[in-house]
C-alpha atoms as a PDB file:
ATOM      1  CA  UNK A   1     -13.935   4.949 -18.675  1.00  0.00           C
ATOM      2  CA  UNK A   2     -15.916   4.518 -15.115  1.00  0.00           C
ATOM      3  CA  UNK A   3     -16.586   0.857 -16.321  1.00  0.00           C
ATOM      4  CA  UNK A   4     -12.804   0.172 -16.876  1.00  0.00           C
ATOM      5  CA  UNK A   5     -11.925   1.574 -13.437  1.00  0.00           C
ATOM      6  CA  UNK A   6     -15.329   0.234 -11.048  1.00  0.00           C
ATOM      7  CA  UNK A   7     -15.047  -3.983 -11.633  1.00  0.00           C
ATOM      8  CA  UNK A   8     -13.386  -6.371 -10.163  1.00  0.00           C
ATOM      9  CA  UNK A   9     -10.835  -7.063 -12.513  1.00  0.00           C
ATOM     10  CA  UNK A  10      -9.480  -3.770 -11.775  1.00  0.00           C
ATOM     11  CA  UNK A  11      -9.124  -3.914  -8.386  1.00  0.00           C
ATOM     12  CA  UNK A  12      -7.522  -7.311  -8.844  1.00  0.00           C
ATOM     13  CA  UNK A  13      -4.666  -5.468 -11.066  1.00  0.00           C
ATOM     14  CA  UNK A  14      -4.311  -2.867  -8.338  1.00  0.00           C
ATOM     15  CA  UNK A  15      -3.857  -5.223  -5.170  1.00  0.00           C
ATOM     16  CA  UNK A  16      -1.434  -7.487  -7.268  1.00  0.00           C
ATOM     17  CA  UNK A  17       0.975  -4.518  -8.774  1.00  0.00           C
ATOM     18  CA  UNK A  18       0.543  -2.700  -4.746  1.00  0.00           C
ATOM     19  CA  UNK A  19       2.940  -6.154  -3.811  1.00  0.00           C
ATOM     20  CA  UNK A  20       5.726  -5.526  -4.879  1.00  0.00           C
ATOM     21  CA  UNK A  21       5.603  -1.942  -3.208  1.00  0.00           C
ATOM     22  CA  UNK A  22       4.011  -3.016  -0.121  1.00  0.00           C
ATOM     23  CA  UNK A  23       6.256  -5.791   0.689  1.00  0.00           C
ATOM     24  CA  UNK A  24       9.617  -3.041   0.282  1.00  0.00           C
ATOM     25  CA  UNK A  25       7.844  -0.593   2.219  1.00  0.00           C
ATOM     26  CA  UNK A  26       7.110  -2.841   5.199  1.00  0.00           C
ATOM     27  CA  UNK A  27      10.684  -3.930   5.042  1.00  0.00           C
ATOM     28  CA  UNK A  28      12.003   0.095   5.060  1.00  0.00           C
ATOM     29  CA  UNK A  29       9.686   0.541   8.599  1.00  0.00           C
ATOM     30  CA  UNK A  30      11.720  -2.205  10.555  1.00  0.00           C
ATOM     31  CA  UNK A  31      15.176  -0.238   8.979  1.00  0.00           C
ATOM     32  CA  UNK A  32      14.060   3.293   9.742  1.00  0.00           C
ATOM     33  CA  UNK A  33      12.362   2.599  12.796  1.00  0.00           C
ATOM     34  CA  UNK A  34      15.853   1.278  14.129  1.00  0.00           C
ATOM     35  CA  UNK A  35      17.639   4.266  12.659  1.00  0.00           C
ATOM     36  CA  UNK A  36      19.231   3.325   9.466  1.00  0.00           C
ATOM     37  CA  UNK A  37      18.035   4.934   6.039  1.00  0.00           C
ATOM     38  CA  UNK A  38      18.038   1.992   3.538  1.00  0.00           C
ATOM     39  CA  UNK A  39      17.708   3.199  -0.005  1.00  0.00           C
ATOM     40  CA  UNK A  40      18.853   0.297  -1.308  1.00  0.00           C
ATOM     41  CA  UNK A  41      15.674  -1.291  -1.889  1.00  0.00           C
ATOM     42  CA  UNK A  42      16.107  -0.437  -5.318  1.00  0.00           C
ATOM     43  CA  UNK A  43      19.059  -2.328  -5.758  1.00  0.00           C
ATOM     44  CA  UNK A  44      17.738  -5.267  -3.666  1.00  0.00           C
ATOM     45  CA  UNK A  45      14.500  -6.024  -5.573  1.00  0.00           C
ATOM     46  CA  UNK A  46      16.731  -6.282  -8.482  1.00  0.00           C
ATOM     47  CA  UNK A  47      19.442  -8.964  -7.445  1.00  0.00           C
ATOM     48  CA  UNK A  48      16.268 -10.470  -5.521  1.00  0.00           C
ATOM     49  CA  UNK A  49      14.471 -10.781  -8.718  1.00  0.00           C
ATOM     50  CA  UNK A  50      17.443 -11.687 -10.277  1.00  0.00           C
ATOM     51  CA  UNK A  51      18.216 -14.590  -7.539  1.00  0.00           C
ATOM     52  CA  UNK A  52      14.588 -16.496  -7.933  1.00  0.00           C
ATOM     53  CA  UNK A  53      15.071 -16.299 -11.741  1.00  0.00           C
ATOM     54  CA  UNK A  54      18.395 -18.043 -11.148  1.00  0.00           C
ATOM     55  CA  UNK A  55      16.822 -20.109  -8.663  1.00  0.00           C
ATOM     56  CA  UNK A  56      13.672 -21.111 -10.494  1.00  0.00           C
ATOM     57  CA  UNK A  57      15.711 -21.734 -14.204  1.00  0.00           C
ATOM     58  CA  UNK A  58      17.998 -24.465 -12.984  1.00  0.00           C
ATOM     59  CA  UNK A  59      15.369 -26.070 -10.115  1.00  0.00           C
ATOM     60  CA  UNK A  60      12.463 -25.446 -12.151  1.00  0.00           C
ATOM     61  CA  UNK A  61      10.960 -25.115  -8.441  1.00  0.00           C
ATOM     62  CA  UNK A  62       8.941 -22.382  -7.585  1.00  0.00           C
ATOM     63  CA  UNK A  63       9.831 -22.545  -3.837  1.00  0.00           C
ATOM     64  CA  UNK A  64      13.609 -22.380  -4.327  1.00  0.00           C
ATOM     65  CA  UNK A  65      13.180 -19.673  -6.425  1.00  0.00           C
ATOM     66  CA  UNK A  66      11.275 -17.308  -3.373  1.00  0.00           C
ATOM     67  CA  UNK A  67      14.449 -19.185  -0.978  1.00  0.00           C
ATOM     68  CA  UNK A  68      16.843 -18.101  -3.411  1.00  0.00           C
ATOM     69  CA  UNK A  69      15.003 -14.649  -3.956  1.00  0.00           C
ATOM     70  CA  UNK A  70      14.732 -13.734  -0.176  1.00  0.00           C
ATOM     71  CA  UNK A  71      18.451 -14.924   1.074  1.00  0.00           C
ATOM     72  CA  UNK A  72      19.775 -12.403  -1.795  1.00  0.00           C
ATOM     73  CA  UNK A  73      17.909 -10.064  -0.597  1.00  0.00           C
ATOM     74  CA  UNK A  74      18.997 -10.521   3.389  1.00  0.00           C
ATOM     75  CA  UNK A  75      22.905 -11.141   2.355  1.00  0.00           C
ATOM     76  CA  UNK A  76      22.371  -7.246  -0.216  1.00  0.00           C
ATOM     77  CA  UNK A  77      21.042  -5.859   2.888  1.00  0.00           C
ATOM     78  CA  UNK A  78      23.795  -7.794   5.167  1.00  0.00           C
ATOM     79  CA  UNK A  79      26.415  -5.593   3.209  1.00  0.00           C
ATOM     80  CA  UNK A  80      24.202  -2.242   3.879  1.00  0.00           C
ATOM     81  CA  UNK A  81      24.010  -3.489   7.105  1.00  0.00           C
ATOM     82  CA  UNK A  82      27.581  -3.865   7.782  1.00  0.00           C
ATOM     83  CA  UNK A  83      28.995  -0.606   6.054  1.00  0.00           C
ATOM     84  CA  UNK A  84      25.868   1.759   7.661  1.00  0.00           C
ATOM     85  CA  UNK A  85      25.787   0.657  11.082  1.00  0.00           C
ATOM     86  CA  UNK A  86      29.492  -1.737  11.593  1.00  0.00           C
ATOM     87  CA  UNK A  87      31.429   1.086  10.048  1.00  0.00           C
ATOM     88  CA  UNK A  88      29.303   4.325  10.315  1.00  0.00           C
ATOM     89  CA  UNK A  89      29.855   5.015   6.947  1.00  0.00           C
ATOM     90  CA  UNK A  90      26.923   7.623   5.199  1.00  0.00           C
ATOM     91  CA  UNK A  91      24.370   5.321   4.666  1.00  0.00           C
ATOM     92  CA  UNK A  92      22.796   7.033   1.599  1.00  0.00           C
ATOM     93  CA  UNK A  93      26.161   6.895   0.134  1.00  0.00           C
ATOM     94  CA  UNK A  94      26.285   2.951   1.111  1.00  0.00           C
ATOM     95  CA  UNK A  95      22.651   2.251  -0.545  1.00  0.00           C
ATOM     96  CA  UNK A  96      23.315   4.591  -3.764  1.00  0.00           C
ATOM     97  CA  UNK A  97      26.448   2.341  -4.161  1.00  0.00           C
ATOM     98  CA  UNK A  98      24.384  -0.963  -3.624  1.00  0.00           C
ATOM     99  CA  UNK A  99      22.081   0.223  -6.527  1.00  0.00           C
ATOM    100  CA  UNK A 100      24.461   0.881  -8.808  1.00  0.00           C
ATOM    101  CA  UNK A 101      26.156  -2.518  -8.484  1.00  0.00           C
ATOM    102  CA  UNK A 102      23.015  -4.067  -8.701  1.00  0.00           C
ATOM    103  CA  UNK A 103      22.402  -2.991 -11.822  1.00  0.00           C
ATOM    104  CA  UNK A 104      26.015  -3.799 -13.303  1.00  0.00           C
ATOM    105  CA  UNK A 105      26.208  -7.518 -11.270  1.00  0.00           C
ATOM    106  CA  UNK A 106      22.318  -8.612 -12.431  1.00  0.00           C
ATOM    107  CA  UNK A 107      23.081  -7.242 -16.206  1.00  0.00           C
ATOM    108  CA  UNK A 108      26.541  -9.403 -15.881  1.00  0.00           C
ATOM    109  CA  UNK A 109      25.426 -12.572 -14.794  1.00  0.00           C
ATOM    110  CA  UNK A 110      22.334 -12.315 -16.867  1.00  0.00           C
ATOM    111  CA  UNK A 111      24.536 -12.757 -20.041  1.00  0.00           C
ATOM    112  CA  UNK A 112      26.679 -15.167 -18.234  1.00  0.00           C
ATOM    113  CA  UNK A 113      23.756 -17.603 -17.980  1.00  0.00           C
ATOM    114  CA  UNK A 114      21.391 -16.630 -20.401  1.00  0.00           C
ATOM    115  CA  UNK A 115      23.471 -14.988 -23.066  1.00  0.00           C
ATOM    116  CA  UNK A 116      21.480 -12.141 -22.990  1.00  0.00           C
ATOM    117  CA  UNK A 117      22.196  -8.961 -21.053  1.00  0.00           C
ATOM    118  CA  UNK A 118      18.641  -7.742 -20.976  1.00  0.00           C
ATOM    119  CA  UNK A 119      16.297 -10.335 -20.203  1.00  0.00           C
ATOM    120  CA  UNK A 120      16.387 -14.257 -18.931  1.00  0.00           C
ATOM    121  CA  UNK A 121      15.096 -16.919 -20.678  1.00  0.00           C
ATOM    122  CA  UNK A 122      10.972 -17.711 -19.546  1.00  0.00           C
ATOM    123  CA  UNK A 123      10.471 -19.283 -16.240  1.00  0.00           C
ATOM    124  CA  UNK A 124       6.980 -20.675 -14.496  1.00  0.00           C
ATOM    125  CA  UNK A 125       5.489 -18.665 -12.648  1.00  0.00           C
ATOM    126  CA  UNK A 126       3.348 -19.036  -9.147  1.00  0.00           C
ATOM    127  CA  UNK A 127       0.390 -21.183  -9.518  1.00  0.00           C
ATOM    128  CA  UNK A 128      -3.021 -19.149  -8.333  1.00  0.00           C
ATOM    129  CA  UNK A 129      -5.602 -21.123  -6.035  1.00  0.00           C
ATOM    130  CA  UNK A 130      -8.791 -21.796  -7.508  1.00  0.00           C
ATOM    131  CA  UNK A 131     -10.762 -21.748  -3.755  1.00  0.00           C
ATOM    132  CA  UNK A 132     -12.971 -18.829  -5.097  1.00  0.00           C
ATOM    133  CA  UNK A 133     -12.705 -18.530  -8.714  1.00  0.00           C
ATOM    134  CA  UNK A 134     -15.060 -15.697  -9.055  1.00  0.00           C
ATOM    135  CA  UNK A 135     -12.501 -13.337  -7.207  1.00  0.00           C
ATOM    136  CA  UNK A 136      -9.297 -14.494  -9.292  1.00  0.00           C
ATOM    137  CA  UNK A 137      -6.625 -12.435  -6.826  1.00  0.00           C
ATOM    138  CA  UNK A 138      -7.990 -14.041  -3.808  1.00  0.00           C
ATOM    139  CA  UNK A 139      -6.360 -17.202  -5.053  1.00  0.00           C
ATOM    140  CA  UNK A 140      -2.823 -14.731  -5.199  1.00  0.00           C
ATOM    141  CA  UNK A 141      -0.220 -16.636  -2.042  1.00  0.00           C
ATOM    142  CA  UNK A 142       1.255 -13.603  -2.260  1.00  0.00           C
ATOM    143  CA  UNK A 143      -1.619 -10.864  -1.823  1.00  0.00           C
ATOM    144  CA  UNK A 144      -2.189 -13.426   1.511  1.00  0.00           C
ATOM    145  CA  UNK A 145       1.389 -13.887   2.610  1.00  0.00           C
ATOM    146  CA  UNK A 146       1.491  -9.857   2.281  1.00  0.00           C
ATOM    147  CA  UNK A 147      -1.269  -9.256   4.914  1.00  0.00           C
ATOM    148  CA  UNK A 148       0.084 -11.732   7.164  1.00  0.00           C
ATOM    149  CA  UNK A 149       3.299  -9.992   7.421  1.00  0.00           C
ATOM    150  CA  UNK A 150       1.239  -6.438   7.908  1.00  0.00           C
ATOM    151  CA  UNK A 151      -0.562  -7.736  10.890  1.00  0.00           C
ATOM    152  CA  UNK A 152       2.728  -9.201  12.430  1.00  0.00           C
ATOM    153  CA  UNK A 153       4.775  -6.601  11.493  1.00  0.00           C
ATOM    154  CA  UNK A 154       2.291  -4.240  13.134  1.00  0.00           C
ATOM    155  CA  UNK A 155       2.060  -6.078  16.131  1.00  0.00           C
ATOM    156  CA  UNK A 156       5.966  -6.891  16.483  1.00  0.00           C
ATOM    157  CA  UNK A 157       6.789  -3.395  16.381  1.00  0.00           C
ATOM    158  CA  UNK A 158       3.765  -2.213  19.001  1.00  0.00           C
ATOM    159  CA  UNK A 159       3.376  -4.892  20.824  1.00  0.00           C
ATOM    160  CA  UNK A 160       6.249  -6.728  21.668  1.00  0.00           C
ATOM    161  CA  UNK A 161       9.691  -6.086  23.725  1.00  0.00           C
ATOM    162  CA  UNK A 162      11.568  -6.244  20.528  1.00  0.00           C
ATOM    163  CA  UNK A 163       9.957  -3.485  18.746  1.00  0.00           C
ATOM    164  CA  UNK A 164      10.040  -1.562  21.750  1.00  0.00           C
ATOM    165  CA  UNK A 165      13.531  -1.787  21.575  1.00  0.00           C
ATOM    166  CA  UNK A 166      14.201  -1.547  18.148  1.00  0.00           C
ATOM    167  CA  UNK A 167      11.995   1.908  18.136  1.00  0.00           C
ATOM    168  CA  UNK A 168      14.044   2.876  21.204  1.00  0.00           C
ATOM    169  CA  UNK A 169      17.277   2.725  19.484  1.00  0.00           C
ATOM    170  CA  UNK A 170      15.860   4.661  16.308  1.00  0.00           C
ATOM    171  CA  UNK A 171      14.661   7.211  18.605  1.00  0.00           C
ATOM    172  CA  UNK A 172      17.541   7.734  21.433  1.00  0.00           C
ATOM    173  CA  UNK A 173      20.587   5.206  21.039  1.00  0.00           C
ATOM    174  CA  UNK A 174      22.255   6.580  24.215  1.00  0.00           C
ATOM    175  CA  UNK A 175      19.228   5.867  26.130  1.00  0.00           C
ATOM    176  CA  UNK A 176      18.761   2.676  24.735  1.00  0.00           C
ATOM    177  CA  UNK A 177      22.342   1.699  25.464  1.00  0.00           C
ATOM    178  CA  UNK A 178      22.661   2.950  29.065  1.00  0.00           C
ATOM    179  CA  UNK A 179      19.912   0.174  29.947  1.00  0.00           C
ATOM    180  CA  UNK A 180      21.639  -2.542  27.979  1.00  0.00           C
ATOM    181  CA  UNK A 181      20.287  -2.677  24.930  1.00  0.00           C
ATOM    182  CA  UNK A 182      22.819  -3.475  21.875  1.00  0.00           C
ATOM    183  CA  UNK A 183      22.254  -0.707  19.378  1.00  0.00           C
ATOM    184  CA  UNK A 184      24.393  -1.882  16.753  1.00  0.00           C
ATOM    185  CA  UNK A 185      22.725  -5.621  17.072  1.00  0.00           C
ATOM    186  CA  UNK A 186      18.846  -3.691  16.985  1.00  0.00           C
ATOM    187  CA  UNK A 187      20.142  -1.931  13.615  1.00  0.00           C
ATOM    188  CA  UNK A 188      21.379  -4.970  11.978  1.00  0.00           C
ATOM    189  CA  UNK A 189      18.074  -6.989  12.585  1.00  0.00           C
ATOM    190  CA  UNK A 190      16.124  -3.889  11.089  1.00  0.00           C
ATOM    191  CA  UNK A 191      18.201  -3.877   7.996  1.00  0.00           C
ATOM    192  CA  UNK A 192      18.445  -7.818   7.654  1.00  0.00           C
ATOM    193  CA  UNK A 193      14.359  -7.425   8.297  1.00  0.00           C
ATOM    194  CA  UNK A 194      14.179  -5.027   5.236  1.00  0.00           C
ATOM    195  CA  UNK A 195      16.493  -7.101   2.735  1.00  0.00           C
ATOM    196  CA  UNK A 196      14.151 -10.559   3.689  1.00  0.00           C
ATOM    197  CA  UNK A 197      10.754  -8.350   2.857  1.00  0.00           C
ATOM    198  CA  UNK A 198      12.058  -7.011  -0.378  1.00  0.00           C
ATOM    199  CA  UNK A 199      13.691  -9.941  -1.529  1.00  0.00           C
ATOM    200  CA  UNK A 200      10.495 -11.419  -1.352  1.00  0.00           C
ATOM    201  CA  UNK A 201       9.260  -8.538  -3.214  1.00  0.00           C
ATOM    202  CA  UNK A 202      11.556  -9.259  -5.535  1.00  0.00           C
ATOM    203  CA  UNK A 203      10.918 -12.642  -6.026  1.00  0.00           C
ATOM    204  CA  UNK A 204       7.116 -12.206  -6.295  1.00  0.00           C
ATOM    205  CA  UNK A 205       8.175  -9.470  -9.342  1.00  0.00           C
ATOM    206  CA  UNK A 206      10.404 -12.381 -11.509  1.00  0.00           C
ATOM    207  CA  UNK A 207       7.646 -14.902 -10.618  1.00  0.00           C
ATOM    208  CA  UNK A 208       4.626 -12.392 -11.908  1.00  0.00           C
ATOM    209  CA  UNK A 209       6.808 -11.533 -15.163  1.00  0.00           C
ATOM    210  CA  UNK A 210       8.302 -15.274 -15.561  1.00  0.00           C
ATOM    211  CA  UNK A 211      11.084 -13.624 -16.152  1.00  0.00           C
ATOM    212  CA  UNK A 212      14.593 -11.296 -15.435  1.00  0.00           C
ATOM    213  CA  UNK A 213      14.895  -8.122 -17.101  1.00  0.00           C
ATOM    214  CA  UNK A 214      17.365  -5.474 -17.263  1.00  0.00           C
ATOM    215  CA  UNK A 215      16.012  -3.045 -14.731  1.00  0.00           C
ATOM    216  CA  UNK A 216      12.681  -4.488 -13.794  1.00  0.00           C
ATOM    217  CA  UNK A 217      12.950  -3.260 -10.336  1.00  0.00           C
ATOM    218  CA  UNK A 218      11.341   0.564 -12.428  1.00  0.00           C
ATOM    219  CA  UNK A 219      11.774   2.753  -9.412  1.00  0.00           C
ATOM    220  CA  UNK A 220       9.611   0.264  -7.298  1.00  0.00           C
ATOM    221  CA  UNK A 221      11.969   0.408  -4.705  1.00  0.00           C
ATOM    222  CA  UNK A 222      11.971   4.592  -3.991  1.00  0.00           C
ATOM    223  CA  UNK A 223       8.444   4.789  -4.147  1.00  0.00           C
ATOM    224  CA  UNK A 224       7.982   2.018  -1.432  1.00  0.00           C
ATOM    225  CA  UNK A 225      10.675   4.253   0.351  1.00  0.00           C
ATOM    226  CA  UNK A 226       8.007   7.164  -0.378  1.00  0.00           C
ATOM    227  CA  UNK A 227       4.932   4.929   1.018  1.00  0.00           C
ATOM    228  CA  UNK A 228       6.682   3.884   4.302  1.00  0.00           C
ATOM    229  CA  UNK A 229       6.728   7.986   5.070  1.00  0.00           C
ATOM    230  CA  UNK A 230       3.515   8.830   3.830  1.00  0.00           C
ATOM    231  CA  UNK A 231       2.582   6.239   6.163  1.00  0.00           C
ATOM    232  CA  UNK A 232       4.776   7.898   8.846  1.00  0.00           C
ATOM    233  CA  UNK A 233       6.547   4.935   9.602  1.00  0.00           C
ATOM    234  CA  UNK A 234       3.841   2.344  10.671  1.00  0.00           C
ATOM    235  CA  UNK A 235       3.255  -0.895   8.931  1.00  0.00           C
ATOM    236  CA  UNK A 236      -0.331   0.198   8.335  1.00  0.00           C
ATOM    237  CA  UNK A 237       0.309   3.428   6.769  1.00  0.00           C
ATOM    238  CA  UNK A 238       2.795   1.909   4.556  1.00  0.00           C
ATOM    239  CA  UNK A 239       1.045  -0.642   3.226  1.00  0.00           C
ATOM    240  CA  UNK A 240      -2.462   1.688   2.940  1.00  0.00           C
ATOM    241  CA  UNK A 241       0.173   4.234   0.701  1.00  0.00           C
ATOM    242  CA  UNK A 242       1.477   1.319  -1.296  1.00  0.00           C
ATOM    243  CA  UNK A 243      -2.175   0.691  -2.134  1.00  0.00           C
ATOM    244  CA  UNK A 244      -2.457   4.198  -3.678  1.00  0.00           C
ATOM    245  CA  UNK A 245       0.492   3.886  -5.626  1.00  0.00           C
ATOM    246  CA  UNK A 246      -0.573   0.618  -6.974  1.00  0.00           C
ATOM    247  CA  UNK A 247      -4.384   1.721  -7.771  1.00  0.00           C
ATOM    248  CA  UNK A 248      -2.235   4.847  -9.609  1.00  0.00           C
ATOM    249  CA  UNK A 249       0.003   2.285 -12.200  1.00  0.00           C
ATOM    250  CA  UNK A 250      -3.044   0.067 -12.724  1.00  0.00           C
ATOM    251  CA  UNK A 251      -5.148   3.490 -13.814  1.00  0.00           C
ATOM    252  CA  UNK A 252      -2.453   4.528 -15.798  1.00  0.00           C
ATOM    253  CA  UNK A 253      -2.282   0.969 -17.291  1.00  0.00           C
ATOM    254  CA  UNK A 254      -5.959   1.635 -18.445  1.00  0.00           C
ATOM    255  CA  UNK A 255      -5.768   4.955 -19.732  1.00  0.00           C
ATOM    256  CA  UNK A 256      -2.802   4.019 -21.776  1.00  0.00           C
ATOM    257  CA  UNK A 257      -4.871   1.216 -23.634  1.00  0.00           C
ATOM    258  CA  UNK A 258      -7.395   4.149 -23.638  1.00  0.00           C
ATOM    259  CA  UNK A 259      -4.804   6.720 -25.013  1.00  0.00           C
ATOM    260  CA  UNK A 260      -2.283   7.713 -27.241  1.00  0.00           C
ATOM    261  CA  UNK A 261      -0.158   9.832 -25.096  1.00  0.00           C
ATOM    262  CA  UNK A 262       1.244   6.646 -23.404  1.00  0.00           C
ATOM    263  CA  UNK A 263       4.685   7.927 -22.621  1.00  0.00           C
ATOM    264  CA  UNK A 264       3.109  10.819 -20.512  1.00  0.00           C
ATOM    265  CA  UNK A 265       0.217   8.822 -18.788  1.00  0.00           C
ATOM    266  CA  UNK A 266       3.135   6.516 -17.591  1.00  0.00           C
ATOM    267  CA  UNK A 267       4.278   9.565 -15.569  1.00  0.00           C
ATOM    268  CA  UNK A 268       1.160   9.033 -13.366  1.00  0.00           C
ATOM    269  CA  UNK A 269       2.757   7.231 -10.510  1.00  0.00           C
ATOM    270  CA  UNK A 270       5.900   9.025  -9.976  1.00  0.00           C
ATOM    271  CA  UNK A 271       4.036  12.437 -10.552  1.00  0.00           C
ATOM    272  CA  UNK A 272       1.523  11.303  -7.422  1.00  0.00           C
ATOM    273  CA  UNK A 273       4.498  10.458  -5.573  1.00  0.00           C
ATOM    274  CA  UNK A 274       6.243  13.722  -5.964  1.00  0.00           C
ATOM    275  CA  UNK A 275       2.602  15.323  -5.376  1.00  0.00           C
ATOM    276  CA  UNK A 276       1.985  13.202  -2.122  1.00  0.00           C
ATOM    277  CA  UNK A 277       5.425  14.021  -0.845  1.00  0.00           C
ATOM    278  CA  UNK A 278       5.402  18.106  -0.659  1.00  0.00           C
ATOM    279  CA  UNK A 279       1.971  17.494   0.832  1.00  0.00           C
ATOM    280  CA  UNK A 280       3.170  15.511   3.339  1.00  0.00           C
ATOM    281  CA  UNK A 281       6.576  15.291   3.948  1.00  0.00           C
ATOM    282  CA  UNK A 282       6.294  18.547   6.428  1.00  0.00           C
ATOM    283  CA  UNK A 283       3.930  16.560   8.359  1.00  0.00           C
ATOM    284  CA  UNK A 284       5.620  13.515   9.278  1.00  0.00           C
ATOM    285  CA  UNK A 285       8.098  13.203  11.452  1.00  0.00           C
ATOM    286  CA  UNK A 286      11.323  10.379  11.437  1.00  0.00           C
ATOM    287  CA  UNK A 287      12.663   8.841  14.214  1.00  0.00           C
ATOM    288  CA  UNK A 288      14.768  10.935  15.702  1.00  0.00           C
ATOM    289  CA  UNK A 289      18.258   9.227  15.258  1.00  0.00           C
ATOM    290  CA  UNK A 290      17.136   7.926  11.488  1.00  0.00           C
ATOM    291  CA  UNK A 291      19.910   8.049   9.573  1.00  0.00           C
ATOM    292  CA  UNK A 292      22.333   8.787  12.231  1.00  0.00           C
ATOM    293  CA  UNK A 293      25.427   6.848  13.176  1.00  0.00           C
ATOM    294  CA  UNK A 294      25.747   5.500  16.169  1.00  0.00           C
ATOM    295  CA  UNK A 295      29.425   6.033  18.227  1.00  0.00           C
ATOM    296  CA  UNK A 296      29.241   4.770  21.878  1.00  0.00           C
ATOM    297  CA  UNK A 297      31.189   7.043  23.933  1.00  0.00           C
ATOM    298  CA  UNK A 298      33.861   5.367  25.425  1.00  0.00           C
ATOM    299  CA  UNK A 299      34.104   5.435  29.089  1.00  0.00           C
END
């Protein structure tokens, strides 16, 4: 058992299934921290995933398949974007809403263009470099392009004037507005931020299968929700909880090769989620206008 879990092989298989929940969760940060609640990650991985397929099938280009995959997921978050923060609607309302149609509008179009409601037809996949070939996921673009966006992520949001005002309008909007800063124009960016990360996310998931499926997104999207509070809202802490949930599929993976209760090892991640959560959860604290409409008194 110890040999299955302590190689290199499996660490490999955890880094490269922690993507597509690290990617999401660094995405949710930029939303939250400028006070919108996007649970629509769900949705947007699928469509995302849905887009590169698209893309990739008729281009047969790898590149225009991420394009494809990323501007699907900015113009999904676009509409959260517009109905949370344009028209103060509820905004878990708006991203339950977005997840439902993106299950109906992926499963439509999927048997528009492949004749098949449940899965696309195969498409290539990301080619690995071979700089290093005795540590096969250091030749992953993606594991790369993922810490790249940590570090400036981190920094934007720490270190520059625009995080400083992004986290001022999560945290107090009047404030933020009395010294000019557009609240509604901060929000929007945070959102749009979130739907360009997770469309990624979703394209690295179609690229990684070669494929579309009916539902592929798996919950991927809530538990990257899950990691950005576990890790309180930072970039860092996202990404480090992302890591756990991905070490926690790939173990499951190898116990269900090494099992025959499949159905309940497959349980492991969302049971650590739900575990990590009440542990938590009391412990961190939101910004303080997350989730909160914004209406500018008028004078």
């Amino acid at each position: 058992m110890l040999e299955s879990i302590l190689n290199i092989a499996f660490l490999a298989q955890s880094l490269r299934i922690s993507i597509p929940y690290a990617l999401p969760a660094l995405g949710a940060t930029f939303s939250e921290r400028g006070g919108v609640v996007n649970i629509a990650l769900e949705g947007i991985l699928l469509i995302s995933a849905f887009a590169t397929t698209v893309g990739v099938f008729y281009t047969e280009s790898v590149l225009v398949g991420i394009l494809c995959g990323i501007s699907a997921g900015i113009l999904t978050a676009l509409f959260h974007s517009i109905v949370s923060v344009t028209f103060k609607a509820d905004q878990i309302v708006s991203g339950i809403g977005i997840n439902l149609f993106a299950l109906g509008i992926t499963k439509f179009f999927c048997q528009l263009i492949f004749n098949s409601s449940s899965n696309s037809a195969r498409i290539v996949g990301l080619e690995q470099w071979t700089f290093l070939p005795a540590l096969p996921i250091l030749g992953n673009p993606f594991l790369f392009c993922t810490l790249f966006l940590l570090l400036i992520s981190h920094f934007t949001l720490f270190r520059t004037r625009f995080g400083l005002r992004l986290r001022a309008v999560g945290e107090h909007p009047e404030a933020a507005d009395t010294l000019g800063i557009s609240v509604d124009k901060m929000r929007h960016i945070g959102v749009l931020l979130s739907g360009a990360f997770t469309g990624l996310a979703g394209a690295w998931l179609a690229l990684d299968q070669h494929s579309f499926t009916d539902g592929m997104a798996a919950g991927r999207g809530f538990i990257a929700l899950a990691a950005m509070i576990i890790g309180k809202w930072t970039p860092i802490g996202a990404v480090a909880a992302s890591l756990l949930f991905g070490f926690a599929e790939s173990l499951s993976l190898v116990l269900q090769e090494q099992s025959n209760v499949a159905q309940l090892i497959q349980m492991i991640p969302y049971l650590l989620t739900m575990i990590i959560l009440c542990g938590f959860i009391g412990r961190a604290t939101a910004p303080a206008a997350d989730g909160i409409p914004y209406e500018k008194e008028s004078a």
